[in-house]
C-alpha atoms as a PDB file:
ATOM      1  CA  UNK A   1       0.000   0.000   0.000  1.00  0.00           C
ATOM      2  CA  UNK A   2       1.437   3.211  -0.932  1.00  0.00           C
ATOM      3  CA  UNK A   3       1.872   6.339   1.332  1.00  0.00           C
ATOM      4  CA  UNK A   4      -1.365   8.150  -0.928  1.00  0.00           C
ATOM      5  CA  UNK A   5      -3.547   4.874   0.154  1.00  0.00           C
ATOM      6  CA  UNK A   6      -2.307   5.060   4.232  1.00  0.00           C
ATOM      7  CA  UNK A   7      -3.474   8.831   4.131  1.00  0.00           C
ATOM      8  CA  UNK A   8      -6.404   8.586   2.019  1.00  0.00           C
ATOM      9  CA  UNK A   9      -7.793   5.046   3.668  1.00  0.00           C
ATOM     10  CA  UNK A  10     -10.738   5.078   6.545  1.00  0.00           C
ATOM     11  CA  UNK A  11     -10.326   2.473   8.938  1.00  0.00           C
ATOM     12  CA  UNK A  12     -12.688  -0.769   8.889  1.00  0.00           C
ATOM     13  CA  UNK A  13     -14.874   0.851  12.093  1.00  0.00           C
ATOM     14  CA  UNK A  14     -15.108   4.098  10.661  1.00  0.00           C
ATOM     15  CA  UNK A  15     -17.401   2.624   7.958  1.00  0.00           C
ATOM     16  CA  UNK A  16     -19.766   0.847   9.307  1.00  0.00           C
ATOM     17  CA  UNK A  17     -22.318   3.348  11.312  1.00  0.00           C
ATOM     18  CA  UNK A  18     -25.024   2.037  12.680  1.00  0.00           C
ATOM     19  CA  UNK A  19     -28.293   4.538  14.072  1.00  0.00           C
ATOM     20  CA  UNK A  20     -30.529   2.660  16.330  1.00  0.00           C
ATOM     21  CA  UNK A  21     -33.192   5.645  15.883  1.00  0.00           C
ATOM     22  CA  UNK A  22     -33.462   4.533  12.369  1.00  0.00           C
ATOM     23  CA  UNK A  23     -32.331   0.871  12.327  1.00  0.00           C
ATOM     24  CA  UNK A  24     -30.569   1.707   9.153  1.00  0.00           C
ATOM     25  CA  UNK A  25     -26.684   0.322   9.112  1.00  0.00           C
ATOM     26  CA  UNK A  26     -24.855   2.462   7.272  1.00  0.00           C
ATOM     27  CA  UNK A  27     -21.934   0.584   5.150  1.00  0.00           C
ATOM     28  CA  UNK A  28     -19.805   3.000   3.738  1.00  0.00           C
ATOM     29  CA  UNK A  29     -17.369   1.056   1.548  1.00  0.00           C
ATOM     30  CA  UNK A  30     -16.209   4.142  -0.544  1.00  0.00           C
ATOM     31  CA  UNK A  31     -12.605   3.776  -1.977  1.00  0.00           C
ATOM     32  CA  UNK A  32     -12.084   0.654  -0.017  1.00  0.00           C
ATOM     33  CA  UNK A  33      -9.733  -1.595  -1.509  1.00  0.00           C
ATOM     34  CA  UNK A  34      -9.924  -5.129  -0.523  1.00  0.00           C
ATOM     35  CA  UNK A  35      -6.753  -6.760  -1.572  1.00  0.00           C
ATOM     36  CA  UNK A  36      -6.369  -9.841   0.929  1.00  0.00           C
ATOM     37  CA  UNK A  37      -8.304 -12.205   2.831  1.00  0.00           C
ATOM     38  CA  UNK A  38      -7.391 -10.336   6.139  1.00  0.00           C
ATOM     39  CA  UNK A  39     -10.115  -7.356   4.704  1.00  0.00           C
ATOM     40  CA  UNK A  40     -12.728  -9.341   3.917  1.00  0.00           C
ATOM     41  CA  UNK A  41     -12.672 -11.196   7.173  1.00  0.00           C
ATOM     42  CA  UNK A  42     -12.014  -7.858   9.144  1.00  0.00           C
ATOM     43  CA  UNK A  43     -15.115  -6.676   7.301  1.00  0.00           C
ATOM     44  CA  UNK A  44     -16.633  -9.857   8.513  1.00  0.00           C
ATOM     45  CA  UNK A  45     -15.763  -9.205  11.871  1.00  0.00           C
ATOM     46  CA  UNK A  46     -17.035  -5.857  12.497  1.00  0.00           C
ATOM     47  CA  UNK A  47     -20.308  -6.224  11.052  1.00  0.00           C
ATOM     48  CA  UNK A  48     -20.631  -9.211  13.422  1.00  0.00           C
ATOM     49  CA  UNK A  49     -19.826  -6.812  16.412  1.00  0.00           C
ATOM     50  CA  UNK A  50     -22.027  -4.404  15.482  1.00  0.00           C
ATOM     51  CA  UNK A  51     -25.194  -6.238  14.491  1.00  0.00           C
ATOM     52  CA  UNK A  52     -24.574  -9.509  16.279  1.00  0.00           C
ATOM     53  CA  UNK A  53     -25.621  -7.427  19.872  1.00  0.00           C
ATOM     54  CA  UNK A  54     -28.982  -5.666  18.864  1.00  0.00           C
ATOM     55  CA  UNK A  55     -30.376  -8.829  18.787  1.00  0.00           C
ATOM     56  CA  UNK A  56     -32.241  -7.858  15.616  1.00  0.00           C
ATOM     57  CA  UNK A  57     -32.244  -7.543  11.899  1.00  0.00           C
ATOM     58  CA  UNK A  58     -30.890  -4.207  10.381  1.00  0.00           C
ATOM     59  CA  UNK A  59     -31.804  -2.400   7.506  1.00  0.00           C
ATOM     60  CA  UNK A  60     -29.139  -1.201   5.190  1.00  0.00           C
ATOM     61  CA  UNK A  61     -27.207   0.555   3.061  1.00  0.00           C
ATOM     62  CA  UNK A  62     -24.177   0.247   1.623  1.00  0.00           C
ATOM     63  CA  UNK A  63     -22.174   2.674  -0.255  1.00  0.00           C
ATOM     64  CA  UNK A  64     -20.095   0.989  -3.318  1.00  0.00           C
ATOM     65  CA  UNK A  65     -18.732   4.378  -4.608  1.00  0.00           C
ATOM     66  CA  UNK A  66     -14.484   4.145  -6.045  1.00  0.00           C
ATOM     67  CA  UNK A  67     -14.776   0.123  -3.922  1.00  0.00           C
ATOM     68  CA  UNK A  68     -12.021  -1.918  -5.788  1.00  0.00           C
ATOM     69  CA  UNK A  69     -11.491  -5.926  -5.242  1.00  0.00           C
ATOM     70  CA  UNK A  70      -8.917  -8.122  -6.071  1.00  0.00           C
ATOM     71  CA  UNK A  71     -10.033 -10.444  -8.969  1.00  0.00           C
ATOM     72  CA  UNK A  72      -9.188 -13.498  -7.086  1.00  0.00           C
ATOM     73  CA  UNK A  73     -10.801 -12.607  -3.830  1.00  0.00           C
ATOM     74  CA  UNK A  74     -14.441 -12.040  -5.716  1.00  0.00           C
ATOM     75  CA  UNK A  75     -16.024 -14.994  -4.759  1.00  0.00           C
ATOM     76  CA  UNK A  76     -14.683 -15.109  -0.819  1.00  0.00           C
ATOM     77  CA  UNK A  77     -16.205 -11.252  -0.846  1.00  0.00           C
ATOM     78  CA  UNK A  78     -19.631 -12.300  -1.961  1.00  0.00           C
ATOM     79  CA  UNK A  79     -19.986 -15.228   0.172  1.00  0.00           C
ATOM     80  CA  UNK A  80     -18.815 -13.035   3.032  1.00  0.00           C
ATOM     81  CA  UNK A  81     -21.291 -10.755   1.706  1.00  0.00           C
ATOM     82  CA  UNK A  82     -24.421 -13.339   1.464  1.00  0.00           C
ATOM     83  CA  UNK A  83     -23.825 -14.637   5.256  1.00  0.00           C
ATOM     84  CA  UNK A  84     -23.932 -11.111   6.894  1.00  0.00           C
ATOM     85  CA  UNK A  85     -26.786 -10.902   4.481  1.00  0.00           C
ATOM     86  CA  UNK A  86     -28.834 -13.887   5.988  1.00  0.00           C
ATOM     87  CA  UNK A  87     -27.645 -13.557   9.798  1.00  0.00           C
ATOM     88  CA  UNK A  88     -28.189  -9.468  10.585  1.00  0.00           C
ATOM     89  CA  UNK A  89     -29.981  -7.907   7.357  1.00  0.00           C
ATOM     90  CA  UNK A  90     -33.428  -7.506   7.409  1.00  0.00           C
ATOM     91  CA  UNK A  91     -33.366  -5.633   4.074  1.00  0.00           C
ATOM     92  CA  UNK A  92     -30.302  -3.854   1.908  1.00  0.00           C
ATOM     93  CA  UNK A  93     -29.752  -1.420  -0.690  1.00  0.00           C
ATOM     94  CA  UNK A  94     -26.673  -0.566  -2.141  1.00  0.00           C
ATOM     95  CA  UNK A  95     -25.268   2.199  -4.734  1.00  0.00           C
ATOM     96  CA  UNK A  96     -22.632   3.730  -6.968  1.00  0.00           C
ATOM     97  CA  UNK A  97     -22.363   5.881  -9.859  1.00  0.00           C
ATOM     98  CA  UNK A  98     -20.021   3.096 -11.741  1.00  0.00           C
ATOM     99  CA  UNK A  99     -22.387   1.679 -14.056  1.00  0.00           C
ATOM    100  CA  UNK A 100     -19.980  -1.593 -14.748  1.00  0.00           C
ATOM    101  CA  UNK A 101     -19.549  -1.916 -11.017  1.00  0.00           C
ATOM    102  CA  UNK A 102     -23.358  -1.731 -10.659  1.00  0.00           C
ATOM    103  CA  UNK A 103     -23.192  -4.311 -13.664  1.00  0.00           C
ATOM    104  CA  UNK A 104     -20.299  -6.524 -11.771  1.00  0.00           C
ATOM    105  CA  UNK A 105     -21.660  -6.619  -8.392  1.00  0.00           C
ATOM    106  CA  UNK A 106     -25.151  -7.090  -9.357  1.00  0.00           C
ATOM    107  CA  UNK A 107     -24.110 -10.163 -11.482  1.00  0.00           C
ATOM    108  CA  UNK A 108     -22.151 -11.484  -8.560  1.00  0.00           C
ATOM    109  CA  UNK A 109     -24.736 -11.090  -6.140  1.00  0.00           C
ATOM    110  CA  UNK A 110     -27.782 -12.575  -8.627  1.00  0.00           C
ATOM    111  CA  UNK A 111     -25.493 -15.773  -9.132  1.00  0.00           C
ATOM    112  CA  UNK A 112     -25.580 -16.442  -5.021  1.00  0.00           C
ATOM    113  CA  UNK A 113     -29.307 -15.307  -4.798  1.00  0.00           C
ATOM    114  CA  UNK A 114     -29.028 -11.635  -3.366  1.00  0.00           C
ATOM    115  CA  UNK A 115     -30.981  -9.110  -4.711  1.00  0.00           C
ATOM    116  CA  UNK A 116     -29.110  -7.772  -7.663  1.00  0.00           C
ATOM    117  CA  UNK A 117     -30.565  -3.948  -7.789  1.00  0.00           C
ATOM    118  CA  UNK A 118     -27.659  -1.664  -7.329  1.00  0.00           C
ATOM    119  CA  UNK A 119     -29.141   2.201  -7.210  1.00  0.00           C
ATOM    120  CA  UNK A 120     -26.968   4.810  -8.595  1.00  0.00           C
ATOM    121  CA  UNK A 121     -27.069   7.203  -5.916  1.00  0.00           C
ATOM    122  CA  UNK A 122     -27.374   6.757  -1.963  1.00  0.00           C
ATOM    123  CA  UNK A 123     -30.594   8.850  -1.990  1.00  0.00           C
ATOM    124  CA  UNK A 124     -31.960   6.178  -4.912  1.00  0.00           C
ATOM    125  CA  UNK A 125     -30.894   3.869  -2.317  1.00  0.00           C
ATOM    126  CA  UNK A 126     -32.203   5.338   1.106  1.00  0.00           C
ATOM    127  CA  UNK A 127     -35.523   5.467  -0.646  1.00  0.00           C
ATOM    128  CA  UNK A 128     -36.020   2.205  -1.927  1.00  0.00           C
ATOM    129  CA  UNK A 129     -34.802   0.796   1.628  1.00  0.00           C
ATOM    130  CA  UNK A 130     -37.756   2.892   3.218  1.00  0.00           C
ATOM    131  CA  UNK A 131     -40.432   2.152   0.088  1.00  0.00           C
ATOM    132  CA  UNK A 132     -40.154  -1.724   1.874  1.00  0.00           C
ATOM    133  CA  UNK A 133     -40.867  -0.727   5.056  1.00  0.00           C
END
């Protein structure tokens, strides 16, 4: 990682907000780039210590915006991805203005059974999490 990416780069817990007023998880994934197995478990990890103690499913939203991946880590990212999913989501929407990320991840997540809609802004995506309500 270069000295631009230690400046520039939010730590793991400073992404992941959650507001118990709303019950809305916010994921902010922004310019996060997972390059080995130790970020997609660390990811792993703090969702479970967020959500894991509420005792109840979250809504969410997740913010996809400049998020970068490793080719060969795809498939360990989604699965990661579809258990937080099924243990602590009760419903999630996710965005970004890349239209072949929106194309990528929504393939990836339609091949594992996870809802494949990926809005192009976080308001798109704030108000299709609160249309299911």
């Amino acid at each position: 990682m270069g000295l631009k990416d230690d400046l520039l780069s939010i730590p793991i817990d400073q992404r992941l907000v959650y507001n118990p007023e709303t019950n809305i998880f916010y994921v902010n994934f922004e310019g996060l780039n997972v390059r080995t197995k130790n970020d997609i478990e660390a990811i792993r990890t703090r969702v479970t210590e967020i959500c894991q103690p509420l005792g109840k499913r979250v809504k969410t939203i997740v913010n996809y915006d400049n998020f970068s991946i490793a080719p060969e880590l795809e498939d360990e990212y989604i699965n990661m991805v579809k258990y937080v999913v099924s243990e602590y989501y009760s419903d999630v929407t996710r965005y970004t203005t890349s239209a072949f990320l929106r194309m990528k991840l929504g393939d990836e997540l339609k091949k594992r059974h996870l809802a494949p809609h990926i809005f192009q802004s976080g308001e798109e995506a704030r108000q299709a999490l609160e249309k299911k309500d």
